[in-house]
Protein backbone atom coordinates (compact mmCIF):
# COMPACT_ATOMS: atom_id res chain seq x y z
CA UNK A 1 0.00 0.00 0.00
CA UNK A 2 3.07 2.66 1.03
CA UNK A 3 3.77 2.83 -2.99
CA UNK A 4 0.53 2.99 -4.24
CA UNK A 5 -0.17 6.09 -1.66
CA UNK A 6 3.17 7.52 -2.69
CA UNK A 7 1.82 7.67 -6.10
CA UNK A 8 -1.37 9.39 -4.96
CA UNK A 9 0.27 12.16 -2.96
CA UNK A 10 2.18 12.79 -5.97
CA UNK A 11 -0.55 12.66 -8.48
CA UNK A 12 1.13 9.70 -10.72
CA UNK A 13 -0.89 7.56 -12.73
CA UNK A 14 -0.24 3.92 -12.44
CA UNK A 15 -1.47 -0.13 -13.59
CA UNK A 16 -1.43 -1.95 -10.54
CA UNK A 17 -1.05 -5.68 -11.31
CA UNK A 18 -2.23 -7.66 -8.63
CA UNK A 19 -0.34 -11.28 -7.55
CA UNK A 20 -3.71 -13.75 -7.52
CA UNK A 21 -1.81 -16.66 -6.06
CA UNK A 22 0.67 -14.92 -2.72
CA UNK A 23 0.96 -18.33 -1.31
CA UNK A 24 1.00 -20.66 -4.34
CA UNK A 25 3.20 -20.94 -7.50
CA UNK A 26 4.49 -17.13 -8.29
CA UNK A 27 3.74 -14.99 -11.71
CA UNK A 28 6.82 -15.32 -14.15
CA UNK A 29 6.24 -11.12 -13.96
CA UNK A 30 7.08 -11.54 -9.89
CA UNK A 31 9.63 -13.85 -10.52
CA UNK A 32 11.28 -11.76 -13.06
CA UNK A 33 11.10 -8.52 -11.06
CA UNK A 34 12.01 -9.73 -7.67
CA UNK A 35 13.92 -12.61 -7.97
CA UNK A 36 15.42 -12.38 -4.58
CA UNK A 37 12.57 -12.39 -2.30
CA UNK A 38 10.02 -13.44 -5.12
CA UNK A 39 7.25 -10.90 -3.11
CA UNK A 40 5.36 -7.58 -3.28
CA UNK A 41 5.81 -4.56 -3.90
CA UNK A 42 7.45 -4.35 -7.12
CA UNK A 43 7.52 -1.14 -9.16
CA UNK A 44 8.41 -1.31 -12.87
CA UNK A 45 8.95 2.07 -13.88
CA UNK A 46 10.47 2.32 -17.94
CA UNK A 47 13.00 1.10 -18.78
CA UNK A 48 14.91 0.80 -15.43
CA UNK A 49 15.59 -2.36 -13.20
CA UNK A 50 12.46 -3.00 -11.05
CA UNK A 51 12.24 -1.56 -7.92
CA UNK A 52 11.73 -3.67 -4.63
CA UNK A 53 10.29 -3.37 -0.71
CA UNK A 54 7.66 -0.64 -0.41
CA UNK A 55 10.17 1.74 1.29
CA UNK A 56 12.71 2.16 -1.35
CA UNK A 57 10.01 1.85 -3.56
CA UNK A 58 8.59 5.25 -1.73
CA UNK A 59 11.89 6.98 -1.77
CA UNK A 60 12.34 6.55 -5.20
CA UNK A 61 9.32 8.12 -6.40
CA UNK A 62 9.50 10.98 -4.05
CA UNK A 63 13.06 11.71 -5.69
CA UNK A 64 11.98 10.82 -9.21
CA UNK A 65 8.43 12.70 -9.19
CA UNK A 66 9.10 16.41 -7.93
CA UNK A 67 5.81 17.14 -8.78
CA UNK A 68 3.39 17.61 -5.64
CA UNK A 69 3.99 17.12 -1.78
CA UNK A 70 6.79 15.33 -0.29
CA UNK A 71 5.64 11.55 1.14
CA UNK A 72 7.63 13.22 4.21
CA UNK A 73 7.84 16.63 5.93
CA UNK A 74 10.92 18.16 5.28
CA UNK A 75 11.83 18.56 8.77
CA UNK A 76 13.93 15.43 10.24
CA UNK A 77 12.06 16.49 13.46
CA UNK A 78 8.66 16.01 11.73
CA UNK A 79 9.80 13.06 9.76
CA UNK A 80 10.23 11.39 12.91
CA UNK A 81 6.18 11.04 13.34
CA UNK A 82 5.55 9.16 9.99
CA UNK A 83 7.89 7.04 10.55
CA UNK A 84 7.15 5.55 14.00
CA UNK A 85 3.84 4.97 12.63
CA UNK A 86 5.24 2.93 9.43
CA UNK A 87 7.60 0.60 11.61
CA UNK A 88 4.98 0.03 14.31
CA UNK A 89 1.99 -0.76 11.57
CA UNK A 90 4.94 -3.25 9.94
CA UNK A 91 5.83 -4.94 13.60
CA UNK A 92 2.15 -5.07 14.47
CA UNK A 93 0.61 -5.75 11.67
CA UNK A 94 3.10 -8.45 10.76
CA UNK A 95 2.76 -10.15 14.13
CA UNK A 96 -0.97 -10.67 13.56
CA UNK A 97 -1.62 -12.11 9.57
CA UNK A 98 2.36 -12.57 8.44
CA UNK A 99 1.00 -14.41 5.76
CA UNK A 100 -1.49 -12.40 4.75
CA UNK A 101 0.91 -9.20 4.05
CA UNK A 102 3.48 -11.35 2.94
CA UNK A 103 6.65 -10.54 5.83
């Protein structure tokens, strides 16, 4: 979800293609793109070398699209906030359904 709402902020348009089978035999697309961890996220973006794991994922497209707010304030104070939140949704949500979100 962190890319996709990364993309909103910054007013991208985007396909998402969606991985039917998590838990089962992987896409050849998947594969392809991540063929280390062979998981989501993935962002193919042109002609570069997909993208992997939602945060770089993030970082990259608030470097690469200018356009529109930052994903983060530009205070490291204020940065701070955001942050907390994304590592304690990742600890808490993965402890719950790690299957489910794929950790």
């Amino acid at each position: 979800m962190r890319p996709r709402i990364a993309l909103n902020i910054k007013c991208v348009n985007y396909e998402v293609i969606k991985e039917e089978k998590l838990f089962e035999a992987k896409s050849e697309l998947l594969l392809w793109s991540n063929p280390v961890h062979k998981r989501v996220s993935v962002l193919i973006h042109g002609d570069h070398e997909p993208l992997c794991e939602s945060l770089v994922i993030v970082r990259y497209i608030d470097k690469t699209w200018s356009s529109g707010p930052s994903t983060l304030p530009s205070n490291p104070k204020e940065r701070v906030v955001p942050r907390f939140w994304a590592a304690y949704l990742d600890e808490k949500v993965c402890l719950i359904s790690p299957h489910k979100f794929g950790c």
